[in-house]
Structure formats: structure tokens, C-alpha cells
Protein backbone atom coordinates (compact mmCIF):
# COMPACT_ATOMS: atom_id res chain seq x y z
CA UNK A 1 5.17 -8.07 -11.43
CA UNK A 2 3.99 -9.08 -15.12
CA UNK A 3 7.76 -10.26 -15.93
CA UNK A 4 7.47 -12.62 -12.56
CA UNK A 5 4.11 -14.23 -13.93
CA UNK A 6 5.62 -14.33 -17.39
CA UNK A 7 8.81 -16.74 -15.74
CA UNK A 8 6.70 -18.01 -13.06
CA UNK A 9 9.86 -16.92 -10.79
CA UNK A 10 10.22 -13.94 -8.17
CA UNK A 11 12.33 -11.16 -8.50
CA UNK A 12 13.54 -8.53 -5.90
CA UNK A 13 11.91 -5.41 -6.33
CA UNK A 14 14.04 -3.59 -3.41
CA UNK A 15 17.12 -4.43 -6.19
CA UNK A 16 15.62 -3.07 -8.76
CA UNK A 17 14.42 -0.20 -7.60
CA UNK A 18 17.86 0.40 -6.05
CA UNK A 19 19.82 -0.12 -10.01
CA UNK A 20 17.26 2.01 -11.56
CA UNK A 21 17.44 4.92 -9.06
CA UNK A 22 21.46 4.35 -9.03
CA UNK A 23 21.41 4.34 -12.97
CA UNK A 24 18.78 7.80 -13.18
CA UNK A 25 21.19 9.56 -11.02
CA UNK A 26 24.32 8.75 -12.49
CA UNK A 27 22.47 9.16 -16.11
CA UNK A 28 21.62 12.95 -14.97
CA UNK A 29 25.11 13.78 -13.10
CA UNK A 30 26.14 13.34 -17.65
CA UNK A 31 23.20 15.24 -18.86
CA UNK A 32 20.63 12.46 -19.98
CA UNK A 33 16.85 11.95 -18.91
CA UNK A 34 16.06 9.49 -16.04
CA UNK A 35 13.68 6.67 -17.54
CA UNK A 36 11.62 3.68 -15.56
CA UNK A 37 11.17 0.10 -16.52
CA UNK A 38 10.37 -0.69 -20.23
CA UNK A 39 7.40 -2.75 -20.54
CA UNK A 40 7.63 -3.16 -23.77
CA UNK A 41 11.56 -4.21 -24.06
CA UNK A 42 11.23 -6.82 -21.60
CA UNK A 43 8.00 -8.33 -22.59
CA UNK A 44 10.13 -8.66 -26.21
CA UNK A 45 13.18 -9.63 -24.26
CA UNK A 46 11.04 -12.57 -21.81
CA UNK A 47 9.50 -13.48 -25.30
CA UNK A 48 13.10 -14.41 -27.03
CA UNK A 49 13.75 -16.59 -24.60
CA UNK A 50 15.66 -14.14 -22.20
CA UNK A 51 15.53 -15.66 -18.82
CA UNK A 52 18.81 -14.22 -16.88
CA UNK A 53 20.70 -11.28 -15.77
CA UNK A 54 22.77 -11.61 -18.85
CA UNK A 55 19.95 -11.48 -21.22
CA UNK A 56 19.21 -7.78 -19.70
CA UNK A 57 22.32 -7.05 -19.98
CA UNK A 58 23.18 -7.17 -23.46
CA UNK A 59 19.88 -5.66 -24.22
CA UNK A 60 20.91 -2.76 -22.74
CA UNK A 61 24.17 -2.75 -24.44
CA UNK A 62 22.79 -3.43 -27.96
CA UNK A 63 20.39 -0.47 -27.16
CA UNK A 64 23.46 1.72 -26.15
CA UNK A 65 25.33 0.74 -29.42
CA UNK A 66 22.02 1.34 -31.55
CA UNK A 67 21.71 4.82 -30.21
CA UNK A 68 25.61 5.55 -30.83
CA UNK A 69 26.22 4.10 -33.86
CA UNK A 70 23.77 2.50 -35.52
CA UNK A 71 21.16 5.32 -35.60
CA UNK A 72 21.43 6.04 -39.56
CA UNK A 73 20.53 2.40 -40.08
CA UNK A 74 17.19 2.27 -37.36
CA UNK A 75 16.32 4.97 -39.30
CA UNK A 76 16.02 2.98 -42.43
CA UNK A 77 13.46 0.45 -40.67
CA UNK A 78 9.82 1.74 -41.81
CA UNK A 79 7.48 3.09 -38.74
CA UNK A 80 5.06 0.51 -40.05
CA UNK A 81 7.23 -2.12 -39.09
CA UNK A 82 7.97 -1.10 -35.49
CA UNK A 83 4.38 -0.27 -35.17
CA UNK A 84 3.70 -3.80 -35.57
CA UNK A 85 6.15 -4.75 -32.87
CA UNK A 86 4.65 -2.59 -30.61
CA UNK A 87 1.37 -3.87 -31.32
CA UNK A 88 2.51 -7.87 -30.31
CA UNK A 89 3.92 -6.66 -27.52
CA UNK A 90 0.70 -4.87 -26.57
CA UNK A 91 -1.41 -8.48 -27.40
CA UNK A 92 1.01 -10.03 -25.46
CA UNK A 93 1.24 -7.70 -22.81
CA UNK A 94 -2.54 -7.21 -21.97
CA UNK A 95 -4.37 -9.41 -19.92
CA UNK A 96 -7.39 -10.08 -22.25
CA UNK A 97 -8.62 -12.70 -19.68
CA UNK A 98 -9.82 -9.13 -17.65
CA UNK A 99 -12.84 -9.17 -19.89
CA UNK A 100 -13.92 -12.52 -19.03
CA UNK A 101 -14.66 -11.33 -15.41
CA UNK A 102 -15.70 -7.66 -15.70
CA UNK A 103 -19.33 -8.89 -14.42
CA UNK A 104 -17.99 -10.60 -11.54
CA UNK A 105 -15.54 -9.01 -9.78
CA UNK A 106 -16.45 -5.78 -7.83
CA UNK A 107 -17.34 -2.38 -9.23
CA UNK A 108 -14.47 -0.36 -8.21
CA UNK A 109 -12.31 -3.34 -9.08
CA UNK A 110 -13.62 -2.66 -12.91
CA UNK A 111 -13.43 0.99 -12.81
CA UNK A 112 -10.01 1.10 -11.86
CA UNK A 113 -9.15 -1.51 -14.76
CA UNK A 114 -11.03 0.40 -17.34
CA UNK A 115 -9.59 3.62 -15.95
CA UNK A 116 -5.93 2.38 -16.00
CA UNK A 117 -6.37 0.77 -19.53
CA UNK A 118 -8.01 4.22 -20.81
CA UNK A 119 -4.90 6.35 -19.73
CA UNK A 120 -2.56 4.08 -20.77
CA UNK A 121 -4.03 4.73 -24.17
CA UNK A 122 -4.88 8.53 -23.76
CA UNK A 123 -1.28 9.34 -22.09
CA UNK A 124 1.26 7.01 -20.66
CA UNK A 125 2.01 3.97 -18.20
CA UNK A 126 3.50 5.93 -15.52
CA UNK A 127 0.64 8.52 -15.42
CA UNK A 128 -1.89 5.30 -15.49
CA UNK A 129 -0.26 3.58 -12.68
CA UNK A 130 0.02 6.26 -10.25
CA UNK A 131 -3.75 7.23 -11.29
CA UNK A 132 -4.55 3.31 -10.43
CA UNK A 133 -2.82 3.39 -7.34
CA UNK A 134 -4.25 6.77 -6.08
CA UNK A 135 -8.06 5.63 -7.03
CA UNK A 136 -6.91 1.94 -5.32
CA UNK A 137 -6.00 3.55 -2.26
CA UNK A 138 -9.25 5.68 -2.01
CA UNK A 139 -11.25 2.71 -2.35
CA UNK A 140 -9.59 1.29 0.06
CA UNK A 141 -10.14 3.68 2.78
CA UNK A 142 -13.58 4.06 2.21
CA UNK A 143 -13.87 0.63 2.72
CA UNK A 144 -12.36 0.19 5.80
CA UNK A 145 -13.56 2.98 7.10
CA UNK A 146 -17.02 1.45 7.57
CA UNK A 147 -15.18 -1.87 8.42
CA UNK A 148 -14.70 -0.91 12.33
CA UNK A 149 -16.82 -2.54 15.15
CA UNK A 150 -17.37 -2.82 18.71
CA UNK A 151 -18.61 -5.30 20.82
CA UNK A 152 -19.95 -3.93 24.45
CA UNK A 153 -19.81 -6.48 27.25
CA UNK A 154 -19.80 -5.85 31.01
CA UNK A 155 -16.73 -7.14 32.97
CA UNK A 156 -18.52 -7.30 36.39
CA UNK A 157 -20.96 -4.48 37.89
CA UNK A 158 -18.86 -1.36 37.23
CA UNK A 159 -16.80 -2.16 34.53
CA UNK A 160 -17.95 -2.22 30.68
CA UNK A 161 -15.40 -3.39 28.01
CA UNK A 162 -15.56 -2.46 24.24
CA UNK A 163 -13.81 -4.68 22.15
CA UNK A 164 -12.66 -2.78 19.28
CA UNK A 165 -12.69 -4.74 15.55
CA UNK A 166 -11.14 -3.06 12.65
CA UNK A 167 -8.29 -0.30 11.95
CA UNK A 168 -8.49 2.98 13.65
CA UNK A 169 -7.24 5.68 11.00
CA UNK A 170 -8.50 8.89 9.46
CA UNK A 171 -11.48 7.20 7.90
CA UNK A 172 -12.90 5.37 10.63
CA UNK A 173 -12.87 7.79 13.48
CA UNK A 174 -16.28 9.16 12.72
CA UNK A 175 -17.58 5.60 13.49
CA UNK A 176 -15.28 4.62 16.42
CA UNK A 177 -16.67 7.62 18.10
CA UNK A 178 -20.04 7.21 17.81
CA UNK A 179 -19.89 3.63 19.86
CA UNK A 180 -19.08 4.69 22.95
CA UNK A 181 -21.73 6.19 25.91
CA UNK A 182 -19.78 8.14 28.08
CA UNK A 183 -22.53 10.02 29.95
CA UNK A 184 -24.79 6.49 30.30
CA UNK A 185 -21.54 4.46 30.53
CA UNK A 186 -20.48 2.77 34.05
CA UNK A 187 -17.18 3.96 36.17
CA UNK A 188 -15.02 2.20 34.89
CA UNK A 189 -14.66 1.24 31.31
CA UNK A 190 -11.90 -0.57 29.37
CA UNK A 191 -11.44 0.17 25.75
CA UNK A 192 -9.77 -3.61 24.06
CA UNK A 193 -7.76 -3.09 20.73
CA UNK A 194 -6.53 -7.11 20.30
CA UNK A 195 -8.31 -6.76 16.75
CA UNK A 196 -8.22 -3.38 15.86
CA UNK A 197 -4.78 -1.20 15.11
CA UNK A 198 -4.24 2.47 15.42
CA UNK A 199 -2.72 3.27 11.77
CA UNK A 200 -1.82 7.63 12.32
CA UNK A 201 -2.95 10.88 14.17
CA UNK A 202 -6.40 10.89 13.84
CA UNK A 203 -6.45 7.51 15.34
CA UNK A 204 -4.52 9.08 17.93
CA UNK A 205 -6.41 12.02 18.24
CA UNK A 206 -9.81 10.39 18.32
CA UNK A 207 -8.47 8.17 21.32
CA UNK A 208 -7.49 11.06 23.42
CA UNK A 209 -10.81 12.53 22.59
CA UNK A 210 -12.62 9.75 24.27
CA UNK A 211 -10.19 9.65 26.80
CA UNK A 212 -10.70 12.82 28.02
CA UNK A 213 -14.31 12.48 27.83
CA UNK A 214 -14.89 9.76 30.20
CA UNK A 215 -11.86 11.67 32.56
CA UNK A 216 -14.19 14.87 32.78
CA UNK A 217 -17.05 12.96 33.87
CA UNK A 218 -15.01 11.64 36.91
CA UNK A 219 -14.73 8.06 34.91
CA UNK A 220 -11.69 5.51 34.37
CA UNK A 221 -10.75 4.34 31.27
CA UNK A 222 -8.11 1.99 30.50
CA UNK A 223 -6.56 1.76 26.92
CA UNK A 224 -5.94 -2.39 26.38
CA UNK A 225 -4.07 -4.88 24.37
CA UNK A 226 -2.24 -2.25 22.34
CA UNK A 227 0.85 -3.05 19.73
CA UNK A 228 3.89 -1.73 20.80
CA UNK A 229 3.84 0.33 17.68
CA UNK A 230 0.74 1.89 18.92
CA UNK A 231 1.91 2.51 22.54
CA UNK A 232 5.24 4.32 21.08
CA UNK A 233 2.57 6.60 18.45
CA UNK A 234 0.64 7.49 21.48
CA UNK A 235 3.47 8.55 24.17
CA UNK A 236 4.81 10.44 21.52
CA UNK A 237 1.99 12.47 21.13
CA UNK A 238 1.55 13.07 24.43
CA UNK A 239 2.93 11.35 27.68
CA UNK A 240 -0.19 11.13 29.74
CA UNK A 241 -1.40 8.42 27.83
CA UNK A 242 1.05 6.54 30.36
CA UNK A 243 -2.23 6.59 33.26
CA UNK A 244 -4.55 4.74 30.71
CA UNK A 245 -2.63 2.19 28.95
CA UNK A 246 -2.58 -0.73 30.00
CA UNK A 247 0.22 -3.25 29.35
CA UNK A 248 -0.44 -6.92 28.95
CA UNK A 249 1.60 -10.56 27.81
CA UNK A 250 -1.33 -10.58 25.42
CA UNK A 251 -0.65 -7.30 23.67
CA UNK A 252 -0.45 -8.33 19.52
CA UNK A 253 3.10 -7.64 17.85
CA UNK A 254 2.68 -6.78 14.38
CA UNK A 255 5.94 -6.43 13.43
CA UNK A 256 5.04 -4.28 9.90
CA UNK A 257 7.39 -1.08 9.47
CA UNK A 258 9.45 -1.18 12.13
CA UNK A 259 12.65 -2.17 13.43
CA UNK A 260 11.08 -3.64 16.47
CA UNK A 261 11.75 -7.88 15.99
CA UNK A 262 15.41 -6.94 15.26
CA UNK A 263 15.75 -5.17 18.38
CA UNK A 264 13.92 -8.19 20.36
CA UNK A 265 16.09 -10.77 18.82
């Protein structure tokens, strides 16, 4: 949050997101347009010295009385002059330290900064940010889709284990199938997820896959050191994932999303 690193404090984002969804439907139950945060009014607000609720507050009042009675005498403030504003705000609102380590941070890291900063310019903030965040979250996939391993050890004579590294989601199923033998493989084989997470349906999917593979070449398989998140994904989609999961003291509690730890305590 730029106004956080501005007051070196931390602010609750839940809250605000709460008062500015409360305000944009109570603002169009009178007629008016829904709006997000202004940038630019609270850089100039954090700037003046603005440091409380109070400060936002009577910005947003003076705002309200500008628009409702004061509007013949903005209009007798030259553009040129609130052009200016704007354009201190933008110097103090753009991290010019970005250029200093364009060579050194990673490519996709710089395109997304250069693309953001471009559509800022070319359209708006909103548009830029969910354009960042889209691009971000590409990236991201891609990268940990070629982030998942497996390490093959035998447990004794006739079992093998793989011990499954990295998430197990859409991206990454192409890979996690392609480490496993079933033809060559022993007759029994555990499957170990203590570092790896299944993260939606394909996951899913590409689990029963293999499943069912080693089951119609007369094999066991056993499912290990699953989340409890993961168990409850996989029973859901389909109950006879009960005869190869294996439950363990060891099995990892993430405790991300879910309404698990409350129910625990």
C-alpha cells in the first residue's frame, strides 16, 4: 500500500475495502457513480501532514462542499494551475528509484513495470492494475509450473516412494505426470505430498489419472502426507479416493483459506 510506506504504518485493507464498497452502494441506491481510492488526493492529503482518520474525513467533506457550493469559484482556478498539482503529485507518487534497478531485477519483473507505467499513461490506474495483476499472475504460473519435482526412492523390495516437491495445479500436471513409471514401476508404490500441495481440479484430476493407472495394472498406490484441505478437495470429487489415502500425524496443515484452525481450536 503506497499510503502505508508513505506513514511507515499498516492499515487494514479488509476495512477499507468494506467503507468503499458500503459507500459505492449507498452512492448508487441516490443516483451517483461508484469511484475507488484516489491516489492522487491522498498522496496530497499524506503530504499536508494528514496522518489520521480525521484528516480523511474532512477531505471528503471539503470535497462534498466544493462540489455543492463552491463549484462557480473552482471554476475560476486556471487548468494550468491544477495541472501542476497533478504533476507533484505524480513526482511524488512515482517510484523513480524503479529505474535504478531495471538491469537487475528479472525480465518479467520489468515488463510488468513498464507495462503498468505505460497504461497508466495511455488510459487509467484501474485498467493498469488489473492489467499488472493479470500479466503477474501468468508469470507466476508459468513459473511454478516447471517448479515441481520428484524424488524416487525404494522403501524396501516392492515398494517405491515418490516424494513429490512443488504445487500440483493446472500448470504443473503435464510434468507431474511424466515422473511416474507405472508399467516398469514395482507393486506397490506410495506417492508423498509433505512438500507439494494440490491447489484445484486438474491437480485433482491428474491424481486420479495416475491412480487409476497403476489400479489397472493390478498395482497399489497409496496417496501420502496430504493437507486436510487436499483430502476434503479429493473426497469431494469422488469418494473412492478413501482406498488410497493414506492418513498420517505427519500430514502438513496449511491453514490458508479455510475455516479449518477455528474449528480445531
Amino acid at each position: 500500500n503506497l499510503v502505508d510506506d508513505l506513514t511507515e504504518t499498516r492499515g487494514s485493507g479488509n476495512r477499507e475495502c468494506v467503507a468503499q464498497g458500503s459507500a459505492n452502494i449507498l452512492n448508487g441506491l441516490f443516483g451517483g457513480m461508484g469511484g475507488c481510492a484516489m491516489i492522487g488526493q491522498s498522496i496530497i492529503n499524506v503530504e499536508s501532514g494528514g496522518r489520521g482518520r480525521l484528516s480523511g474525513v474532512i477531505a471528503a467533506v471539503a470535497l462534498l462542499v466544493f462540489v455543492l457550493f463552491a463549484a462557480p469559484l473552482i471554476e475560476q482556478i486556471p487548468i494550468a494551475a491544477l495541472v501542476g498539482v497533478m504533476f507533484m503529485v505524480v513526482v511524488g507518487t512515482f517510484a523513480w528509484s524503479s529505474f535504478r534497478i531495471m538491469n537487475k531485477i528479472p525480465l518479467a519483473d520489468a515488463f510488468v513495470l513498464i507495462a503498468v507505467s505505460a497504461i497508466t499513461v495511455y488510459v487509467d490506474l484501474a485498467v493498469a492494475v488489473i492489467a499488472g495483476v493479470i500479466i503477474s499472475a501468468l508469470v507466476f504460473a508459468w513459473k511454478n509450473a516447471t517448479m515441481i519435482r520428484a524424488r524416487k526412492r525404494m522403501k524396501n523390495e516392492n515398494t517405491k516412494v515418490y516424494e513429490i516437491w512443488g504445487p500440483l495445479f493446472f500448470g504443473s500436471i503435464q510434468n507431474f505426470n511424466e515422473k511416474f513409471d507405472p508399467r516398469d514401476d514395482p507393486d506397490n508404490v506410495e506417492i508423498d505430498f509433505i512438500e507439494s500441495k494440490v491447489s484445484d481440479h486438474s491437480g485433482i484430476e491428474a491424481m486420479k489419472g495416475i491412480a487409476n493407472k497403476y489400479l489397472e495394472l493390478g498395482k497399489n498406490v497409496k496417496f501420502t502426507h496430504l493437507s486436510p484441505e487436499c483430502k476434503t478437495l479429493l473426497m469431494k470429487a469422488n469418494p473412492k479416493f478413501a482406498d488410497v489415502i493414506e492418513d498420517s500425524i505427519d500430514d502438513p496443515r496449511y491453514h490458508v483459506v479455510t475455516d479449518l484452525l477455528d474449528s480445531e481450536i
